[in-house]
Protein backbone atom coordinates (compact mmCIF):
# COMPACT_ATOMS: atom_id res chain seq x y z
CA UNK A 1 0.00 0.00 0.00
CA UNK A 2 2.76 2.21 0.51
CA UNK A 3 4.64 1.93 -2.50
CA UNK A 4 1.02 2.69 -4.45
CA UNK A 5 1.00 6.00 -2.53
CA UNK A 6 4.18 6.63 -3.13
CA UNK A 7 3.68 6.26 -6.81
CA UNK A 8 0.61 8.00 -7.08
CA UNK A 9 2.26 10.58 -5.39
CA UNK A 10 4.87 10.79 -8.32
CA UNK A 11 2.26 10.82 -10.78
CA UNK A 12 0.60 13.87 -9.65
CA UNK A 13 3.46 15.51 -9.20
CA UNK A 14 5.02 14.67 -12.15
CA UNK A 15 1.81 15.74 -14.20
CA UNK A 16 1.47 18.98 -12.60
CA UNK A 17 4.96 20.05 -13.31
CA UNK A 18 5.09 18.61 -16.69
CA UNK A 19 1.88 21.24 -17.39
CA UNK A 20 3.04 24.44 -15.21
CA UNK A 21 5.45 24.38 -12.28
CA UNK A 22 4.56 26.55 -9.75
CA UNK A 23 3.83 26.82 -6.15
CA UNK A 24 0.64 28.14 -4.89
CA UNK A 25 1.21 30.70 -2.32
CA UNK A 26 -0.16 34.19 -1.16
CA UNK A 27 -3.59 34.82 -0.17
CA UNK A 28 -6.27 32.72 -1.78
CA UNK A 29 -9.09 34.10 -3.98
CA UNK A 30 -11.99 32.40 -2.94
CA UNK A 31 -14.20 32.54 0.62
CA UNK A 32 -12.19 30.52 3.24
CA UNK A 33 -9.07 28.63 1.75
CA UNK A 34 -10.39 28.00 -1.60
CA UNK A 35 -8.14 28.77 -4.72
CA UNK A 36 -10.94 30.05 -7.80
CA UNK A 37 -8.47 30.33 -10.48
CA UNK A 38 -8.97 27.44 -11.96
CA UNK A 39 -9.42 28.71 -15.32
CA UNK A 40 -8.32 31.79 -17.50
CA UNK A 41 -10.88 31.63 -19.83
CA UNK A 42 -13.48 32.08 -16.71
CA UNK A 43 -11.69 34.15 -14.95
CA UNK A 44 -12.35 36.82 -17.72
CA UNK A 45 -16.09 36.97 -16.97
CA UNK A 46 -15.46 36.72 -12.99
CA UNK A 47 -16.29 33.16 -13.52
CA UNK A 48 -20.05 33.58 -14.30
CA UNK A 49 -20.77 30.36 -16.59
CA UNK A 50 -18.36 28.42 -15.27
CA UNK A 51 -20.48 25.70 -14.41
CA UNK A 52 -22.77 25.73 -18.05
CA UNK A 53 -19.63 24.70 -20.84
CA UNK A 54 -18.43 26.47 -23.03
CA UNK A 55 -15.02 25.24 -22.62
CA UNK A 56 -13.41 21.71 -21.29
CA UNK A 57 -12.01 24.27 -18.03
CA UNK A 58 -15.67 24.09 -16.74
CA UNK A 59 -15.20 20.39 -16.22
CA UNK A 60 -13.96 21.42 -12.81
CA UNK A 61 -16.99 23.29 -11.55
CA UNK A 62 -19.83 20.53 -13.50
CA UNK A 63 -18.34 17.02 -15.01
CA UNK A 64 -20.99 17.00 -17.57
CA UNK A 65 -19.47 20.35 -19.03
CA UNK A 66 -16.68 17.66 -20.54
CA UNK A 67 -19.97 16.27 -22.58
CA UNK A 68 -18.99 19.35 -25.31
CA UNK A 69 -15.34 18.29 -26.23
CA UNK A 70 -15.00 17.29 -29.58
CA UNK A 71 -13.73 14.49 -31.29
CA UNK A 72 -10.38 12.88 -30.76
CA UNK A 73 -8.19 14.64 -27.84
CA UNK A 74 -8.61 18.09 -26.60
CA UNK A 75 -6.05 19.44 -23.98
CA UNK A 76 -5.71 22.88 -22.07
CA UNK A 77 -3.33 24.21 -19.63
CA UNK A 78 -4.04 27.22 -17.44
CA UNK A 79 -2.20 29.39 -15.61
CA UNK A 80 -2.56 32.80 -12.82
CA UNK A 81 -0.50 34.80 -11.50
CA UNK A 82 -1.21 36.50 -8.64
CA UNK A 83 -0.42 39.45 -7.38
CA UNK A 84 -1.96 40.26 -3.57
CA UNK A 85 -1.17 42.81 -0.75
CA UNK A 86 -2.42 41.69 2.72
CA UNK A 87 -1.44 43.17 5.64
CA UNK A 88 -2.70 43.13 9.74
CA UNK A 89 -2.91 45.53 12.11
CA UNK A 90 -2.68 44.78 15.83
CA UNK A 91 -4.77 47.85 17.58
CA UNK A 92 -5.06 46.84 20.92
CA UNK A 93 -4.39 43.87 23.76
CA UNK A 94 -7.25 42.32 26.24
CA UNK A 95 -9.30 45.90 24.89
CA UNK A 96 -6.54 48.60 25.92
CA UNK A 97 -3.71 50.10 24.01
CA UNK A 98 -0.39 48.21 22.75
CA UNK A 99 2.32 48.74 25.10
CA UNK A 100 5.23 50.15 25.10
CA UNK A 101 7.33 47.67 23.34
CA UNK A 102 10.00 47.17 20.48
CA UNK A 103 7.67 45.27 18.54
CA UNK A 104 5.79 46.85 15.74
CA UNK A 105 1.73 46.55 15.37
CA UNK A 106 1.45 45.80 11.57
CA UNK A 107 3.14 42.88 10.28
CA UNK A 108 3.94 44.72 6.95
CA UNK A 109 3.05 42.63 3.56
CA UNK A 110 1.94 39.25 4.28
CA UNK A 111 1.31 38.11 1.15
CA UNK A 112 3.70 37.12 -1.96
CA UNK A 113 3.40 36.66 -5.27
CA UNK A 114 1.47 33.50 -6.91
CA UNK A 115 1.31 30.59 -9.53
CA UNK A 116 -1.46 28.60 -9.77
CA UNK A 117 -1.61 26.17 -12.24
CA UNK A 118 -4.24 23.69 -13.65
CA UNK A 119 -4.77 21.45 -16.74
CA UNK A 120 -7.47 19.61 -18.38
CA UNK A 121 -7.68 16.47 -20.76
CA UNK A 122 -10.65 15.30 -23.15
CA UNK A 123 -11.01 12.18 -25.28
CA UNK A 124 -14.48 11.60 -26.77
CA UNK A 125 -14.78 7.83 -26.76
CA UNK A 126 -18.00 7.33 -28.94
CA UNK A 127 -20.69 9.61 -29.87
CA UNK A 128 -22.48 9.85 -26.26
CA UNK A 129 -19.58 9.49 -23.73
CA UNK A 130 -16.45 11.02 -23.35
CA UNK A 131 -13.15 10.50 -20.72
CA UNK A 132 -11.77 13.21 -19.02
CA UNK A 133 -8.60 14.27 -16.43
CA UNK A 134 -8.74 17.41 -14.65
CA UNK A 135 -5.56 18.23 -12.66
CA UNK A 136 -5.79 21.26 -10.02
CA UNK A 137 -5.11 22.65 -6.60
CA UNK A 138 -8.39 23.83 -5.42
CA UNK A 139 -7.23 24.56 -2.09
CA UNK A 140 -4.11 26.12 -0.57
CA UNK A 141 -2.02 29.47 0.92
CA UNK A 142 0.99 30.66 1.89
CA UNK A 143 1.52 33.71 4.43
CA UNK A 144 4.33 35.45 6.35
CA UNK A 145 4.98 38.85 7.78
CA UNK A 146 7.40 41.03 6.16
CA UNK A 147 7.41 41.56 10.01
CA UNK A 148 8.17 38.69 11.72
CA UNK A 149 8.29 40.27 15.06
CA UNK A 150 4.95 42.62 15.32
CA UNK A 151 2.27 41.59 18.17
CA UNK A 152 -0.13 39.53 16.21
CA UNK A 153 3.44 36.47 15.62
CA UNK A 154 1.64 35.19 18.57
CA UNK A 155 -1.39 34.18 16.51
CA UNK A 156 0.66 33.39 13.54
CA UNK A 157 3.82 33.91 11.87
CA UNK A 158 3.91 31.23 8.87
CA UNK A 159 1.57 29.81 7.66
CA UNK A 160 1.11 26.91 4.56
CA UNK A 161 -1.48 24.26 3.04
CA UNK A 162 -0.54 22.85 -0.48
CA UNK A 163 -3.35 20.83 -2.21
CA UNK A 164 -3.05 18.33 -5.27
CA UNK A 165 -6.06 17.27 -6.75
CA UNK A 166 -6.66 15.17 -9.76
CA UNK A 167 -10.25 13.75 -10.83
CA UNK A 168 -10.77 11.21 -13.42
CA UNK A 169 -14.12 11.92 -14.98
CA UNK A 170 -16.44 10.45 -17.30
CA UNK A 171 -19.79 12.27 -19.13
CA UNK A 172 -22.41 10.30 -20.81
CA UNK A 173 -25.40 12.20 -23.01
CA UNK A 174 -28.46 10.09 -21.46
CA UNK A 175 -30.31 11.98 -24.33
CA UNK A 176 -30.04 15.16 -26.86
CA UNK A 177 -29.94 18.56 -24.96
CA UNK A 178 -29.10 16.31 -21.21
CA UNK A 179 -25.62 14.80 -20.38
CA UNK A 180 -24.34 13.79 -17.11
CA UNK A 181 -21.14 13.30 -15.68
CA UNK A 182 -19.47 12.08 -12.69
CA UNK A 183 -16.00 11.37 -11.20
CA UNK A 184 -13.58 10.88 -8.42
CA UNK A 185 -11.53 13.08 -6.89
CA UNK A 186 -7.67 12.09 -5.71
CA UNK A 187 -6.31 14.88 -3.36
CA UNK A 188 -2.46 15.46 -1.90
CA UNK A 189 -2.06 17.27 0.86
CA UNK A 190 0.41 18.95 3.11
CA UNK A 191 0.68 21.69 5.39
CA UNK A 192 2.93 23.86 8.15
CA UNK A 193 1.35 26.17 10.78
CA UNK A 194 3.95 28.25 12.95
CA UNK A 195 3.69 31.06 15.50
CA UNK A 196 5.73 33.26 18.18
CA UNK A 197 6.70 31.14 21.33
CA UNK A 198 6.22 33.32 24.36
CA UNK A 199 6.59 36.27 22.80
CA UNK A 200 6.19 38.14 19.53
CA UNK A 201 10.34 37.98 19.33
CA UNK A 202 10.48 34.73 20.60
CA UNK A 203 11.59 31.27 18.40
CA UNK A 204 8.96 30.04 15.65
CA UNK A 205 7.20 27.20 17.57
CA UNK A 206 5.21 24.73 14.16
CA UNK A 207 3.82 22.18 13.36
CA UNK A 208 5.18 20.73 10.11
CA UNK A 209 3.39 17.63 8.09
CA UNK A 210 5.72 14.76 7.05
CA UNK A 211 4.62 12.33 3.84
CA UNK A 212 0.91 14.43 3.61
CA UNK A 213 -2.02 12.82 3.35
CA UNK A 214 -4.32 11.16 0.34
CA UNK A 215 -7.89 12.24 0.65
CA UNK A 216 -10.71 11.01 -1.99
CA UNK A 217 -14.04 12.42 -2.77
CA UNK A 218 -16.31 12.48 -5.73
CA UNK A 219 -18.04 14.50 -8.39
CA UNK A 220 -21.03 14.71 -10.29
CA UNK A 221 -23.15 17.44 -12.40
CA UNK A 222 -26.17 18.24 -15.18
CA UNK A 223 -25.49 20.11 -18.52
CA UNK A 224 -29.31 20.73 -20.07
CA UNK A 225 -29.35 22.67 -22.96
CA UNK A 226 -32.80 23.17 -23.66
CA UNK A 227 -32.96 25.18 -26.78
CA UNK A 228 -29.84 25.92 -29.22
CA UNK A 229 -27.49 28.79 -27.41
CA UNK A 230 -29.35 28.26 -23.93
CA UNK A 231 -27.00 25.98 -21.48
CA UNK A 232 -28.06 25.88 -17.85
CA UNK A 233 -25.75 23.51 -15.42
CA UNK A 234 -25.39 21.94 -11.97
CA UNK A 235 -22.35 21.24 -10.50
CA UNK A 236 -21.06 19.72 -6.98
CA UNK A 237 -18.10 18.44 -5.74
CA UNK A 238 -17.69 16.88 -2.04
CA UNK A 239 -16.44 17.78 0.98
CA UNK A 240 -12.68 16.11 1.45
CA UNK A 241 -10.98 15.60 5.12
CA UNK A 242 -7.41 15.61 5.55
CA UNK A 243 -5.68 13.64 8.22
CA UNK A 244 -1.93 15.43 8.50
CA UNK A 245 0.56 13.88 10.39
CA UNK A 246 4.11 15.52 11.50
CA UNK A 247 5.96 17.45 14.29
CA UNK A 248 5.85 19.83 16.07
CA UNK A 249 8.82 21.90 17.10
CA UNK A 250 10.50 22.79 19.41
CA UNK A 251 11.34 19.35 19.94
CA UNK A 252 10.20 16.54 17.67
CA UNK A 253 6.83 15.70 19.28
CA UNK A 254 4.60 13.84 17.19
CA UNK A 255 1.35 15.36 16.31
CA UNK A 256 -1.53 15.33 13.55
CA UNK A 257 -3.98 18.37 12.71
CA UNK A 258 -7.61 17.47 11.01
CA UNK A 259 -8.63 19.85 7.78
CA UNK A 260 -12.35 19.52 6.96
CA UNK A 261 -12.47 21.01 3.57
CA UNK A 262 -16.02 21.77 2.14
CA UNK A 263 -18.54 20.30 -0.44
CA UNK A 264 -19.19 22.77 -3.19
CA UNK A 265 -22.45 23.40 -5.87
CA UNK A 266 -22.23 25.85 -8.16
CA UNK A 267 -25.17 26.99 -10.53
CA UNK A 268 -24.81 28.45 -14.21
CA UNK A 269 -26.29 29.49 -17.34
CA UNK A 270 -25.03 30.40 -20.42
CA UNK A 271 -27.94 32.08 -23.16
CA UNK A 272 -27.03 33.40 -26.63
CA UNK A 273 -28.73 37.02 -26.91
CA UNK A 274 -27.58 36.96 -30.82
CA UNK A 275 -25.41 35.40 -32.60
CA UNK A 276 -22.04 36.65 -31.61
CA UNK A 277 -23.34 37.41 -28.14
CA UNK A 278 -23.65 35.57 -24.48
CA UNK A 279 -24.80 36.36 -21.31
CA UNK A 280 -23.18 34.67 -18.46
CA UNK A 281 -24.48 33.98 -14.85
CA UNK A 282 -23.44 32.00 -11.77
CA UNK A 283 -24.54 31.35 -8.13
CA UNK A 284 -21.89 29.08 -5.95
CA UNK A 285 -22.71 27.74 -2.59
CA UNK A 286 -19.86 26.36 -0.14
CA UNK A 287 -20.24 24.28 2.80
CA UNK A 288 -17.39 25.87 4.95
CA UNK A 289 -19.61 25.32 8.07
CA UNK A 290 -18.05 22.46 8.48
CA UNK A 291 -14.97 23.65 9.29
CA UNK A 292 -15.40 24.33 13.42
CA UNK A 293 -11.60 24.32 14.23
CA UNK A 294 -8.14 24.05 13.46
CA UNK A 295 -6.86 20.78 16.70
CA UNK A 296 -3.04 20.39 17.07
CA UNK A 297 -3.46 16.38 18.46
CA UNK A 298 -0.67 15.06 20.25
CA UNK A 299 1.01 18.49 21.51
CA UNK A 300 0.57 19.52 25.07
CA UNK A 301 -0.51 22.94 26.38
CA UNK A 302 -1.84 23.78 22.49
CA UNK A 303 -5.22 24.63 22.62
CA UNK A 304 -7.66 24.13 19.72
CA UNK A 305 -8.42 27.39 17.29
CA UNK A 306 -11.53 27.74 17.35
CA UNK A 307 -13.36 29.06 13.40
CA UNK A 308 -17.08 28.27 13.19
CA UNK A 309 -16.79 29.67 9.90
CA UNK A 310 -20.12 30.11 8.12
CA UNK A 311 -21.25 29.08 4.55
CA UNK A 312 -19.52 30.74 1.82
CA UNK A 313 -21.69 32.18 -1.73
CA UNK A 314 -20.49 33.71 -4.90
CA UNK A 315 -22.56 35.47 -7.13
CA UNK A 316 -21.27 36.85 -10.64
CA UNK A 317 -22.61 38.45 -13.65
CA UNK A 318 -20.91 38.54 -17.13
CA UNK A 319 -21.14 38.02 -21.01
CA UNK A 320 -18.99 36.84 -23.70
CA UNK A 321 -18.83 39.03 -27.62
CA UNK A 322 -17.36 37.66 -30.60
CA UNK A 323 -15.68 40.34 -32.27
CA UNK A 324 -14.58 37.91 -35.25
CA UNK A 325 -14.30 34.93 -35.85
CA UNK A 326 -10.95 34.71 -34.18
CA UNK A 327 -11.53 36.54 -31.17
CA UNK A 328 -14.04 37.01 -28.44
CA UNK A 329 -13.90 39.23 -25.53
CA UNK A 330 -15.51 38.76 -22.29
CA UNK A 331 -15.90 40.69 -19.29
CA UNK A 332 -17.81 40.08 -15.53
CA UNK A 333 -18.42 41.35 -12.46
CA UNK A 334 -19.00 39.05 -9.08
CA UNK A 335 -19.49 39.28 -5.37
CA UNK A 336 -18.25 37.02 -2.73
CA UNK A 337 -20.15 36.43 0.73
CA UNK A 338 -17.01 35.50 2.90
CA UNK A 339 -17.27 32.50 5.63
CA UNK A 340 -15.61 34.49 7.91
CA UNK A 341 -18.37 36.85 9.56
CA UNK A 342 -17.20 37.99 12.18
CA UNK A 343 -13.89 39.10 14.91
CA UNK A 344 -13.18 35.72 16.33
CA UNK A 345 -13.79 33.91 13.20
CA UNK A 346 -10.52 35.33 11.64
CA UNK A 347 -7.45 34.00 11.32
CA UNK A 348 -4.53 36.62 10.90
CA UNK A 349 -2.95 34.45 8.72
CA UNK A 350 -6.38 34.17 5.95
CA UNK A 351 -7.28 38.14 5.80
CA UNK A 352 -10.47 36.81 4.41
CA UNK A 353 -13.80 38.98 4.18
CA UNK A 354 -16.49 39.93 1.54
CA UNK A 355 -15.12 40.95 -1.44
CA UNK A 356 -16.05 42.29 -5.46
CA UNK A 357 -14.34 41.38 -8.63
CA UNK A 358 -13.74 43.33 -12.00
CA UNK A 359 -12.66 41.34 -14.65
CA UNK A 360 -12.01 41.04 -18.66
CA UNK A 361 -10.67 38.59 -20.56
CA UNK A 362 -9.84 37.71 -24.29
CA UNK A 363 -9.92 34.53 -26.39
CA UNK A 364 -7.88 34.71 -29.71
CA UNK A 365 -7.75 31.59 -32.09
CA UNK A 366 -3.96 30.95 -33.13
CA UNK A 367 -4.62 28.40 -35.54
CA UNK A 368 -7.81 25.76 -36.55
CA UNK A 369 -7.00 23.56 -33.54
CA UNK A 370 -5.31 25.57 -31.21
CA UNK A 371 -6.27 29.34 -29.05
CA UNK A 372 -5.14 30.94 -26.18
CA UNK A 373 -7.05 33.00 -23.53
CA UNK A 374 -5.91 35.70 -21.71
CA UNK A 375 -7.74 37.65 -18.36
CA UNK A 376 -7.11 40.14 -16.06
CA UNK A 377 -9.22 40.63 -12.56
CA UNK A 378 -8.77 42.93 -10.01
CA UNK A 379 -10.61 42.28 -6.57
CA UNK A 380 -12.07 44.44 -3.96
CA UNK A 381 -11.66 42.92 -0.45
CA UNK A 382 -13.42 44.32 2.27
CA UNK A 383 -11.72 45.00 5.75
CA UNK A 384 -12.11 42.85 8.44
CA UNK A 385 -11.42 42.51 11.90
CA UNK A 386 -10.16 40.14 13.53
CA UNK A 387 -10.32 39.03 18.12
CA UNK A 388 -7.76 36.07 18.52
CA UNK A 389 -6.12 34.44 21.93
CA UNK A 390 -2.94 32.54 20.99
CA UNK A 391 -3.08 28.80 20.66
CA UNK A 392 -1.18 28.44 23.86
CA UNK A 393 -3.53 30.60 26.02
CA UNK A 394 -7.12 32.18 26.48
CA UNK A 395 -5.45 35.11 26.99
CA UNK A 396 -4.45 37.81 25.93
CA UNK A 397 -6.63 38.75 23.34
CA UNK A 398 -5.19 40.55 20.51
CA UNK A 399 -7.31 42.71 18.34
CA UNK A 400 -7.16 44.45 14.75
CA UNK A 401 -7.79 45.29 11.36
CA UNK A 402 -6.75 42.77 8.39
CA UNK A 403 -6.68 44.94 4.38
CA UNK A 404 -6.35 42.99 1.25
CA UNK A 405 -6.60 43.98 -2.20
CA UNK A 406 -5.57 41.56 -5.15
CA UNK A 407 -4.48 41.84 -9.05
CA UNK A 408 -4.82 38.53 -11.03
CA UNK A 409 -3.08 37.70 -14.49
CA UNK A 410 -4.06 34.82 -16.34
CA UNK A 411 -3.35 32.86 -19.80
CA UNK A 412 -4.02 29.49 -21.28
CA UNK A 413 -3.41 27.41 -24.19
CA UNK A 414 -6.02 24.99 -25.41
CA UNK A 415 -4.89 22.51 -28.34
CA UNK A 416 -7.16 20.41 -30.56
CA UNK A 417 -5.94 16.49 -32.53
CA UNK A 418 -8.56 15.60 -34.75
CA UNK A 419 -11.94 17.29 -34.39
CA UNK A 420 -13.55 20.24 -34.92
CA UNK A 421 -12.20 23.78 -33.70
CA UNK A 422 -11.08 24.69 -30.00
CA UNK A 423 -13.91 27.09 -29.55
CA UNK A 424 -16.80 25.43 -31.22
CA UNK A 425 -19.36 24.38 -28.40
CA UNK A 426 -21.77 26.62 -27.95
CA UNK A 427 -20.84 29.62 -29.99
């Protein structure tokens, strides 16, 4: 059993890097943990449609979308950069001013620069069903003061989760205008959670994972299209739990940490308003609820962190114009209902809150069987506050302000062997 997991471990790996190398790191873009680029072509309309085809990219949000790939093999690769500014404020301790102290209240820049890759594979088996690979990291961050020293290292100084996921996927047209799809989801997993023993210039105590963890989960979705240019589609994929094992330092105590990582539907539609126009729509629904704390098991003296996060929704607006036959421009707007609610729900190391997207985007067709997308988002997040007791004490209670703003560049490259044209479904 362990030399399977060691090998599958290669394999998805090996895949990944063989598509994009890159590391995803900074803040994430999605309520809670969640990473939402998952596609450039998407990401142009703020992801309204996602879930409704249009592209093999919307495989991820609704397997049935992978009903629309042509014949033979269809492949694209996707990639974000990400640019996002994050930084905390500590305003006051147990309700009264900071004292006087050498250590700074803001931790400076949290938040470094991102890659987030993904890739997608299509091969249309007969007329009805077709075999598909989606390869992604749909959940994952990376924080660290610039400041490593300010008052809120107490609550957390580095911070880490890395997610591999890859889902094997079949769709099946059950009749004309309805296809289904399911699949399975494989997910790697690792992690590292550190903070300020003692003081906010004392060592980094963490917790660091050793081999990760395998988790496995499904998915399954609808693609109706009722009428030619109308595409309405139903998407979910399920909740995964990690089991981490590692150390924690100082020392080399054995420990383990549980992540409880949330089932996710997502509802689109994509109607033709003439015949080089779309409009694009999408509501998403997250079951973050279920993630109540973050346990350190094994570790005396660490005390769980308590989140009680809330459910997470997304709601976004866009529409797609073909300008000629060789390019089509796209543009959306969304809003984002954040899990995190409220003071002692936040984590200084996610700056998460409610937040607003702009975005645009551009499709250009290189050759018959091969085209390239391109998208640029910028995204509003609100402030937040955040009330936090380290993990080693109920007291003292540090409170603050958390700002984030965030700049997203994305491109693609989608290439066609033997079939019709890259962008043909739905047009």
């Amino acid at each position: 059993m362990r030399n399977s997991v060691d090998v599958l471990k290669a394999v998805l790996a090996a895949t990944a890097a063989g598509t994009v190398l890159g590391l995803v790191s900074g803040p994430v873009q999605a309520g809670g943990f969640a990473i939402r680029e998952q596609s450039a072509q998407f990401q142009g309309s703020s992801f309204a449609g996602n879930g409704a085809g249009g592209g093999l990219s919307s495989m991820y949000w609704n397997p049935a979308a992978l009903g629309q790939a042509g014949a033979g093999l269809t492949s694209e690769s996707h990639a974000s950069l990400i640019f996002g500014q994050a930084v905390n404020t500590v305003e006051t301790i147990n309700g009264g001013p900071l004292p006087a102290s050498p250590f700074s209240a803001t931790s400076g820049d949290i938040a470094s620069m991102a890659l987030v890759p993904s890739s997608y594979y299509a091969y249309r088996l007969n007329e009805r069903l077709v075999l598909g690979l989606s390869i992604n990291s749909g959940f994952g961050l990376s924080t660290q003061p610039a400041n490593n020293t300010y008052w809120g290292a107490v609550l957390g100084r580095k911070t880490k989760l890395f997610t591999m996921n890859a889902a094997p996927t079949l769709a099946f047209q059950i009749m004309p205008g309805v296809t289904i799809g399911a699949g399975a989801q494989i997910e790697y997993a690792s992690g590292k959670f550190g903070f300020a023993a003692g003081s906010p210039g004392g060592p980094t105590a963490d917790f660091k994972t050793e081999d990760g963890d395998f988790a496995f989960g499904g998915t399954a979705g609808i693609l109706i299209e009722p009428a030619a240019g109308t595409s309405i589609g139903i998407g979910y994929r399920s909740q995964l739990t990690h089991d981490l094992e590692g150390h924690f330092r100082p020392g080399v105590i054995p420990a383990s940490a549980e992540i409880n990582l949330p089932d996710i539907v997502t509802l689109s539609i994509r109607q033709s308003i003439a015949p080089n126009m779309r409009l694009l729509g999408t509501v998403e629904w997250s079951n973050w609820s279920r993630f109540k704390e973050l346990r350190l098991e094994g570790v005396p003296g660490i005390n769980p962190i308590p989140a009680n996060w809330s459910d997470g929704w997304f709601f976004s607006l866009g529409g797609e114009y073909d300008m000629n036959p060789g390019l089509t421009l796209r543009a959306g707007v969304a809003y984002e209902i954040s899990p995190v609610d409220s003071p002692e729900k936040r984590f200084t190391s996610i700056p998460d809150n409610d937040r607003f997207w702009l975005s645009a985007g551009a499709t250009v067709q290189l050759t018959e069987t091969m085209s390239a997308d391109f998208a640029y988002s910028h995204i509003f997040v609100e402030n937040g506050e955040f009330e936090r007791h380290p993990a080693t004490a109920a007291v003292p209670v540090f409170a603050g302000i958390s700002e984030a703003q965030v700049d997203i560049v994305s491109a693609s490259l989608k290439m066609k062997w033997g079939g019709d044209r890259v962008l043909e479904p739905l047009k």
